[in-house]
PDB file of N, CA and C in Angstrom:
ATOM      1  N   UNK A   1     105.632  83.080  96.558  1.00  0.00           N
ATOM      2  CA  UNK A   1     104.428  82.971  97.362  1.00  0.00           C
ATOM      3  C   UNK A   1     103.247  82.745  96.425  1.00  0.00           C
ATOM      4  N   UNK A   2     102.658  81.569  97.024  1.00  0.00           N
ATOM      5  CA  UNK A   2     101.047  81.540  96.013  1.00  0.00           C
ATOM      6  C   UNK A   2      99.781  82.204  96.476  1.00  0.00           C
ATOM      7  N   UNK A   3      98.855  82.894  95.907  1.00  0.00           N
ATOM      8  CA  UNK A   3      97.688  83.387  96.040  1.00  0.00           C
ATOM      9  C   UNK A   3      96.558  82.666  95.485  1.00  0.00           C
ATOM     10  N   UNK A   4      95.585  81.934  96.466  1.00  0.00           N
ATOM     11  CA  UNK A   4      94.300  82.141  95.747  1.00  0.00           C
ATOM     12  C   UNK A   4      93.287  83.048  96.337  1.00  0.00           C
ATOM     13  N   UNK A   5      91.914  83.054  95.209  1.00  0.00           N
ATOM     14  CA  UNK A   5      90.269  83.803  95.974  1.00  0.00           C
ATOM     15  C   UNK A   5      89.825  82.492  96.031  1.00  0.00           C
ATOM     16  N   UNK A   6      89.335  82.440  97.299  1.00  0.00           N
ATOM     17  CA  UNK A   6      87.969  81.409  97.917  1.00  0.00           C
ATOM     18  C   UNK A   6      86.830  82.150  98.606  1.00  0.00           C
ATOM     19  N   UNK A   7      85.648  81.337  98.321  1.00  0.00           N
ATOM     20  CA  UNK A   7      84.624  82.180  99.330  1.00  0.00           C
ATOM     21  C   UNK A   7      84.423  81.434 100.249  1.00  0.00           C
ATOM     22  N   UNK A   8      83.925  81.965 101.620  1.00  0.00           N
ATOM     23  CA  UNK A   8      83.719  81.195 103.074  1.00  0.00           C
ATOM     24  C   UNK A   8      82.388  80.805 102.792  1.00  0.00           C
ATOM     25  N   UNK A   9      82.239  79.245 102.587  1.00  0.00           N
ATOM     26  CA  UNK A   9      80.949  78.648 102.702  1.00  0.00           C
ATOM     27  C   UNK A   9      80.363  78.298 103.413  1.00  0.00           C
ATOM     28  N   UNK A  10      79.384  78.031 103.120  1.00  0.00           N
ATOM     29  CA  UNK A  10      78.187  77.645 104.646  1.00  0.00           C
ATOM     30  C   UNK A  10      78.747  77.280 106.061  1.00  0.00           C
ATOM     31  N   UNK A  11      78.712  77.657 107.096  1.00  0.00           N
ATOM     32  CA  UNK A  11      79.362  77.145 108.091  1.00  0.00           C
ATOM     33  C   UNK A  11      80.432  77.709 108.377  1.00  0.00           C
ATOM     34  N   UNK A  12      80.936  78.188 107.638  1.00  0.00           N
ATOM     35  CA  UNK A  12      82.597  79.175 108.123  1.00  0.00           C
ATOM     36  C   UNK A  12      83.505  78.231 106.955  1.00  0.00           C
ATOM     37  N   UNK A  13      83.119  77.394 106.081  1.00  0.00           N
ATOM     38  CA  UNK A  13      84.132  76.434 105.410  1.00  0.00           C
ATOM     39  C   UNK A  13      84.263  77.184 104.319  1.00  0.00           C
ATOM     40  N   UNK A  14      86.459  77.025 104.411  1.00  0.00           N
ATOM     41  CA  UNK A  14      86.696  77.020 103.324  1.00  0.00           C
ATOM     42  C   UNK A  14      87.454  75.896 102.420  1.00  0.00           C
ATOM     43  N   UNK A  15      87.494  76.367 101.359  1.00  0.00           N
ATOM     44  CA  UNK A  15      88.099  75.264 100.114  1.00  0.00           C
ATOM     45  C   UNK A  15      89.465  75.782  99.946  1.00  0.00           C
ATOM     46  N   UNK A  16      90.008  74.603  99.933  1.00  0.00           N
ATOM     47  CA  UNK A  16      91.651  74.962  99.967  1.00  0.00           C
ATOM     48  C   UNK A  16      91.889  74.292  98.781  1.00  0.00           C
ATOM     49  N   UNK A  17      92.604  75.069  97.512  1.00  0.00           N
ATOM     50  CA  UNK A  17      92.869  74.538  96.553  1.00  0.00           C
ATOM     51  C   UNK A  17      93.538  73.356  96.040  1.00  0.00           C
ATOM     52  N   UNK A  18      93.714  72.946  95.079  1.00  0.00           N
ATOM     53  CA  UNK A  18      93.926  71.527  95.111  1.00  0.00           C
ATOM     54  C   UNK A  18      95.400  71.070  95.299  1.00  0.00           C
ATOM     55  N   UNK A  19      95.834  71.729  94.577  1.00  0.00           N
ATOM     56  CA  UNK A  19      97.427  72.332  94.514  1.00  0.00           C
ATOM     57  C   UNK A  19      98.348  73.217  95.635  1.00  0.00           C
ATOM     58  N   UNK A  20      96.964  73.839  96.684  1.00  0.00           N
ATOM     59  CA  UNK A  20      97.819  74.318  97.955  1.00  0.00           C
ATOM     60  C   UNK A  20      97.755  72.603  98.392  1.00  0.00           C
ATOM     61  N   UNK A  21      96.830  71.876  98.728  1.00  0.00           N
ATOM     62  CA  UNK A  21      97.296  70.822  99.224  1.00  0.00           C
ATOM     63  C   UNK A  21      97.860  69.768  99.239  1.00  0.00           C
ATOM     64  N   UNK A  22      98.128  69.701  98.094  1.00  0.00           N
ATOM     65  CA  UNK A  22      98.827  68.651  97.445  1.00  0.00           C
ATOM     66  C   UNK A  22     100.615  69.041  98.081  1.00  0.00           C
ATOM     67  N   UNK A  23     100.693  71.162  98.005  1.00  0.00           N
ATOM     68  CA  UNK A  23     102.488  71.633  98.406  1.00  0.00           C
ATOM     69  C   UNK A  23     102.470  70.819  99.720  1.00  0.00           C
ATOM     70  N   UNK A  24     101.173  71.095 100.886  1.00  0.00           N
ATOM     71  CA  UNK A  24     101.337  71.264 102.398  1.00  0.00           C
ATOM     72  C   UNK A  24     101.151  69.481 102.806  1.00  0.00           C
ATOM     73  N   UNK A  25     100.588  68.790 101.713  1.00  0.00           N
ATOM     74  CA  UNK A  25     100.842  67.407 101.646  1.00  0.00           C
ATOM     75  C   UNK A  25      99.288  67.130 102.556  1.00  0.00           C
ATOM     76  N   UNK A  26      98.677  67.404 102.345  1.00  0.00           N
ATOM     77  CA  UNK A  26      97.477  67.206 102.987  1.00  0.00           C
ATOM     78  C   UNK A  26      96.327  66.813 102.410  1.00  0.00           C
ATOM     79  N   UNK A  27      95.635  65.554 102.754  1.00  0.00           N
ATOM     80  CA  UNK A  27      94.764  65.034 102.374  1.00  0.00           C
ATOM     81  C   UNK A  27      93.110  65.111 103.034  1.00  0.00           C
ATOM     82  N   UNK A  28      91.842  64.948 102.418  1.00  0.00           N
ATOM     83  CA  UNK A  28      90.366  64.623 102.815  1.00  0.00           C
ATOM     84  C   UNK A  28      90.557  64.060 103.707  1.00  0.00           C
ATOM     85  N   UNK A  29      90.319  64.084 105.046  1.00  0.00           N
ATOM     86  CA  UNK A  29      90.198  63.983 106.443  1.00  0.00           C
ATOM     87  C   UNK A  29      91.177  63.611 107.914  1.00  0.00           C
ATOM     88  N   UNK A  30      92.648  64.666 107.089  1.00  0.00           N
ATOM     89  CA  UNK A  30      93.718  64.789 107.923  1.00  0.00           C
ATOM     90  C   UNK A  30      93.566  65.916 108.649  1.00  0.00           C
ATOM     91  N   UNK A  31      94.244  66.454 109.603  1.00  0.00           N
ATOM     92  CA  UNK A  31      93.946  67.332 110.724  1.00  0.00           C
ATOM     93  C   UNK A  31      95.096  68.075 110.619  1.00  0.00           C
ATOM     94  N   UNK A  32      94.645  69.498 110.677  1.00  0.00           N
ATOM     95  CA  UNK A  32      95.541  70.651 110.321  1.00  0.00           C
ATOM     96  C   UNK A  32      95.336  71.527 111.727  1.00  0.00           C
ATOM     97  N   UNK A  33      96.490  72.332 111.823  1.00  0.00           N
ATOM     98  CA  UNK A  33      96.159  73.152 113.263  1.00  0.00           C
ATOM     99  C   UNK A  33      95.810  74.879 112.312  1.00  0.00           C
ATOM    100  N   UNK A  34      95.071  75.907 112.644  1.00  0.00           N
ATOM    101  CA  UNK A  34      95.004  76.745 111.938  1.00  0.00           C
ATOM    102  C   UNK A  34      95.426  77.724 113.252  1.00  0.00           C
ATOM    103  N   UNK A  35      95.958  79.245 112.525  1.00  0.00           N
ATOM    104  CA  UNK A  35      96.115  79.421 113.667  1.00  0.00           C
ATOM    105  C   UNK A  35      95.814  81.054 112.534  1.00  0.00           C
ATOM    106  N   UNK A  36      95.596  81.940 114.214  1.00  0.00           N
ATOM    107  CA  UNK A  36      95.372  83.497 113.384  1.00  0.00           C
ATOM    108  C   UNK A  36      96.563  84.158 114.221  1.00  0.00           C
ATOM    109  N   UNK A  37      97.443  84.527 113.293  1.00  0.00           N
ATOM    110  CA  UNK A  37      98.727  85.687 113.510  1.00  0.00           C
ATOM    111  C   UNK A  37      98.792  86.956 112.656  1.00  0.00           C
ATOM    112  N   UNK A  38      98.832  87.815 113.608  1.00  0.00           N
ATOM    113  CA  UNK A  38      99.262  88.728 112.591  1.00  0.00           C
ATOM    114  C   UNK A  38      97.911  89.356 111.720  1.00  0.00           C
ATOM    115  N   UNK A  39      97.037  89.030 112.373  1.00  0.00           N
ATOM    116  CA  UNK A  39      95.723  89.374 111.284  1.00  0.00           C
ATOM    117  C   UNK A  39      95.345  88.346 109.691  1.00  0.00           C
ATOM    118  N   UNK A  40      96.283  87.215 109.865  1.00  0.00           N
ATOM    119  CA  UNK A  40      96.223  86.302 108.823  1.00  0.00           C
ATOM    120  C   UNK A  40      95.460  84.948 109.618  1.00  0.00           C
ATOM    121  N   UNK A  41      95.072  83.962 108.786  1.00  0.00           N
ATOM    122  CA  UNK A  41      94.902  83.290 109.109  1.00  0.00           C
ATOM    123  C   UNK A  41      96.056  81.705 108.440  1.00  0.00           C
ATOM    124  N   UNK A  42      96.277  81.037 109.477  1.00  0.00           N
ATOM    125  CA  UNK A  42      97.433  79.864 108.366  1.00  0.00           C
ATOM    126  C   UNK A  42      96.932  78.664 109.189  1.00  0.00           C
ATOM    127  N   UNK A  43      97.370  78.157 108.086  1.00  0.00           N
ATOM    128  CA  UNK A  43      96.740  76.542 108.170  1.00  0.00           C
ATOM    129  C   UNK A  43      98.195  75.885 108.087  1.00  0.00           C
ATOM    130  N   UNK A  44      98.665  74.903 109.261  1.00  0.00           N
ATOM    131  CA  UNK A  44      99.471  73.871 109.121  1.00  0.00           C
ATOM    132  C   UNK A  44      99.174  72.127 109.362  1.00  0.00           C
ATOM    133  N   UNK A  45      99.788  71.647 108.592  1.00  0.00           N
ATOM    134  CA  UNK A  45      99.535  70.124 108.652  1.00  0.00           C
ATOM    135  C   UNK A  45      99.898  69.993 109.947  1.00  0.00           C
ATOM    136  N   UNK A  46      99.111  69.150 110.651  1.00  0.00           N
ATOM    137  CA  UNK A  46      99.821  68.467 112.363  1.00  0.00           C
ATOM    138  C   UNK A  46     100.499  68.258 112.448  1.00  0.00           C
ATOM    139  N   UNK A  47     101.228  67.242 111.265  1.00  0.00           N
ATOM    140  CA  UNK A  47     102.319  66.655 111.562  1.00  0.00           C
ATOM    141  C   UNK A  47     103.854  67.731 111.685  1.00  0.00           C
ATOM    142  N   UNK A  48     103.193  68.547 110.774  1.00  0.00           N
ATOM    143  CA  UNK A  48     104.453  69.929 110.760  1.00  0.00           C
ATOM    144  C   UNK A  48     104.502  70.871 112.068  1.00  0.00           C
ATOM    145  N   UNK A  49     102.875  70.704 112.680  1.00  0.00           N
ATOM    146  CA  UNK A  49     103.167  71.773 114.162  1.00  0.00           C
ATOM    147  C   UNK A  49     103.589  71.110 114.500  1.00  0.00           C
ATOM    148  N   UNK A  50     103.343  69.374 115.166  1.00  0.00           N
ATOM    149  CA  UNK A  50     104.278  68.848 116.002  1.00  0.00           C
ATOM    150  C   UNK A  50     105.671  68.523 115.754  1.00  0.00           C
ATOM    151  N   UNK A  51     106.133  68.676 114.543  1.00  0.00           N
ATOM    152  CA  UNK A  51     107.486  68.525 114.480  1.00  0.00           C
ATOM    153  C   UNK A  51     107.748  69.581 114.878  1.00  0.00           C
ATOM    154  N   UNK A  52     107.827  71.051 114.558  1.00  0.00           N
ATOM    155  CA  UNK A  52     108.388  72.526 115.064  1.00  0.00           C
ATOM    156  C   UNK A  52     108.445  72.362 116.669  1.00  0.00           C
ATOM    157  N   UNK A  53     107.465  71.811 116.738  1.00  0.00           N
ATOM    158  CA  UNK A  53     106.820  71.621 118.675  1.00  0.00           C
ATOM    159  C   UNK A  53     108.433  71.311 118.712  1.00  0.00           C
ATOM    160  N   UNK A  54     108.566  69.594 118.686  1.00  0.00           N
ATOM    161  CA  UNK A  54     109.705  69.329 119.145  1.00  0.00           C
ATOM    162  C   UNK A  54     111.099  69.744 118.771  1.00  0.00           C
ATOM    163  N   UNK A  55     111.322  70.618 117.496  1.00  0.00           N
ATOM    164  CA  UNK A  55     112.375  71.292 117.259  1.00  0.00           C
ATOM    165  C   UNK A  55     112.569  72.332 118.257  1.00  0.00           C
ATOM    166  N   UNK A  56     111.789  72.856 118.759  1.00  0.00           N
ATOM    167  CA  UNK A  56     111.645  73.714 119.966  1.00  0.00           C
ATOM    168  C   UNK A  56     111.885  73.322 120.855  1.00  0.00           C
ATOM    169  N   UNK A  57     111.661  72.785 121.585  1.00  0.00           N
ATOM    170  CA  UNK A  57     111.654  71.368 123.261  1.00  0.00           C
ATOM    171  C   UNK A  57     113.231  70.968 122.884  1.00  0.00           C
ATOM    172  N   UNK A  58     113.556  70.505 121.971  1.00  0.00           N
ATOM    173  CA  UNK A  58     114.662  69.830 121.499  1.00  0.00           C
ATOM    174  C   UNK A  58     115.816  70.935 122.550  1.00  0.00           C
ATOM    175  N   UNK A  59     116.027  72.080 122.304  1.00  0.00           N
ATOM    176  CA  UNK A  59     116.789  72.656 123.038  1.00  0.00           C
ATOM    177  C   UNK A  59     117.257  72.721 123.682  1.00  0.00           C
ATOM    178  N   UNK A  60     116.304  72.452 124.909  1.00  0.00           N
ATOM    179  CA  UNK A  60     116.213  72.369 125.961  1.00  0.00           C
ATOM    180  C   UNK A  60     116.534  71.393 126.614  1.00  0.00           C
ATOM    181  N   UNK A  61     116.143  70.192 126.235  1.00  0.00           N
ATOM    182  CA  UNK A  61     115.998  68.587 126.467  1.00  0.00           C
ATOM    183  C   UNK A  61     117.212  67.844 126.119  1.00  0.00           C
ATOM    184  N   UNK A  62     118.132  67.497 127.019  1.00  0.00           N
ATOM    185  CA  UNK A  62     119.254  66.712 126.205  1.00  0.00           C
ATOM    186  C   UNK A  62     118.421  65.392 125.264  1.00  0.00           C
ATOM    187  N   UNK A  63     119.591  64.955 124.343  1.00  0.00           N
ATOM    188  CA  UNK A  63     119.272  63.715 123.503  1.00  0.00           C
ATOM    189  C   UNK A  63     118.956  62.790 124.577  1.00  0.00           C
ATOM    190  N   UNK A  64     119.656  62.496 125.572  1.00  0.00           N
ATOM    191  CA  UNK A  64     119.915  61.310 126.447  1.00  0.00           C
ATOM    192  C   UNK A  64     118.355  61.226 127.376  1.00  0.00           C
ATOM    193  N   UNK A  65     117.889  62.445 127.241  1.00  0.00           N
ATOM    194  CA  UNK A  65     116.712  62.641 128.663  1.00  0.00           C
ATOM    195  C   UNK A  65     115.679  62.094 127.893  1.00  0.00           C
ATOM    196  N   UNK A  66     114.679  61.305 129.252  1.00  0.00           N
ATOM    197  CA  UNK A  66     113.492  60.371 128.547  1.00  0.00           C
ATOM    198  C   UNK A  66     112.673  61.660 129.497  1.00  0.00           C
ATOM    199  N   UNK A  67     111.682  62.179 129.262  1.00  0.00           N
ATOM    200  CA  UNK A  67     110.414  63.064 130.148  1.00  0.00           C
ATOM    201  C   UNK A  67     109.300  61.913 130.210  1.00  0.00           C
ATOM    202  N   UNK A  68     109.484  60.973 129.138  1.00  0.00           N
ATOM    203  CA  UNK A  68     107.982  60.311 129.651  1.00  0.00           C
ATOM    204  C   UNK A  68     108.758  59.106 130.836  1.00  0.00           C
ATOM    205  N   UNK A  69     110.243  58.651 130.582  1.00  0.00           N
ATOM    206  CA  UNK A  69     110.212  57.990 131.679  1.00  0.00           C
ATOM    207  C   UNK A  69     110.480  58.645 133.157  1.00  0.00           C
ATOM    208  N   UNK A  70     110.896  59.520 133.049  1.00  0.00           N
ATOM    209  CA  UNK A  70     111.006  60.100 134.752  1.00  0.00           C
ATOM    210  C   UNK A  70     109.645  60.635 135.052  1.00  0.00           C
ATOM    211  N   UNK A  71     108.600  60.709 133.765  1.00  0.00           N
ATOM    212  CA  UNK A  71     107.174  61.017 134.150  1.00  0.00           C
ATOM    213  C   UNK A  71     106.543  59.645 135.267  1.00  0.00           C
ATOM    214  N   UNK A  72     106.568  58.793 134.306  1.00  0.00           N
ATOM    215  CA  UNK A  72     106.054  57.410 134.614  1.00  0.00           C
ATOM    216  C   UNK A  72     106.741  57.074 135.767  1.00  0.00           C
ATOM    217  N   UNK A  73     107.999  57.283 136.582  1.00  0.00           N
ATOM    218  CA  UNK A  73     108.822  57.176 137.631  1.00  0.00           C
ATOM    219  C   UNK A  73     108.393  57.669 138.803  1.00  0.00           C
ATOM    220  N   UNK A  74     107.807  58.740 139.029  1.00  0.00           N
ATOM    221  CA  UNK A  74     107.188  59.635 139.161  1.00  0.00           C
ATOM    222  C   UNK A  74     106.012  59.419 139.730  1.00  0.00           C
ATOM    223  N   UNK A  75     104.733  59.057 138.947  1.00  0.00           N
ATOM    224  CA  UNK A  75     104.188  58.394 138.883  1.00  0.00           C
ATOM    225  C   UNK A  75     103.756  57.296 139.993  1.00  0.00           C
ATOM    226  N   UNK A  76     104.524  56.267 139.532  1.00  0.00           N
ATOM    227  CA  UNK A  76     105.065  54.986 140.264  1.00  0.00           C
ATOM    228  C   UNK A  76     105.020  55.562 141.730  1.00  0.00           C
ATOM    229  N   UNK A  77     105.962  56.236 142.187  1.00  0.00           N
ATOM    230  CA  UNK A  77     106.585  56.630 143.581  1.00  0.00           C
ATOM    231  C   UNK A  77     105.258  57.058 143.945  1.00  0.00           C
ATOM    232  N   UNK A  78     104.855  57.661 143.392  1.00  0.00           N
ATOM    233  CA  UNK A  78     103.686  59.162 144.040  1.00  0.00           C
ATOM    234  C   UNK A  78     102.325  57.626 144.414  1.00  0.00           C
ATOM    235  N   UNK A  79     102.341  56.683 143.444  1.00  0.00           N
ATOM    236  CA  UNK A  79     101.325  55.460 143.951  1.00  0.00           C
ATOM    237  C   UNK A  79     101.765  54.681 144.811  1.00  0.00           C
ATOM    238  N   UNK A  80     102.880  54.349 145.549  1.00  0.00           N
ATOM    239  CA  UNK A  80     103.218  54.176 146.680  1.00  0.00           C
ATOM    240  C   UNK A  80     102.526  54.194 147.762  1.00  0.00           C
TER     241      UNK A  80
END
């Protein structure tokens, strides 16, 4: 596990070291979801919540099932 000290700057901003972002693969003006658990605060890359998202859903959802097409089906009928 890595540790740094940062101070909360103007505005509530903090500085995320150069080297945490470089592990979490995150670059100057990509979008991270932060979230507070546990009395911590964590920062994940988007692209990593939405993958977990769908490792989750995945479960549930056969391979074969489309949700956006029986959405759009759906849809269709209901504009009828």
């Amino acid at each position: 596990m890595r540790e740094a000290s940062t101070r909360i700057a103007d505005g509530g901003r903090i500085v995320i070291p150069a080297d945490f972002r470089k592990c979490l693969g995150i670059q100057e003006g990509d979008v991270v979801v932060i979230r507070l658990q546990d009395s911590e605060l964590r920062v994940v890359p988007l692209r990593q919540a939405l993958a977990r998202a769908r490792e989750l859903t995945a479960q549930y959802i056969p391979r074969d099932r489309s949700l956006v097409q029986e959405l759009t089906a759906e849809r269709r009928k209901d504009g009828e």
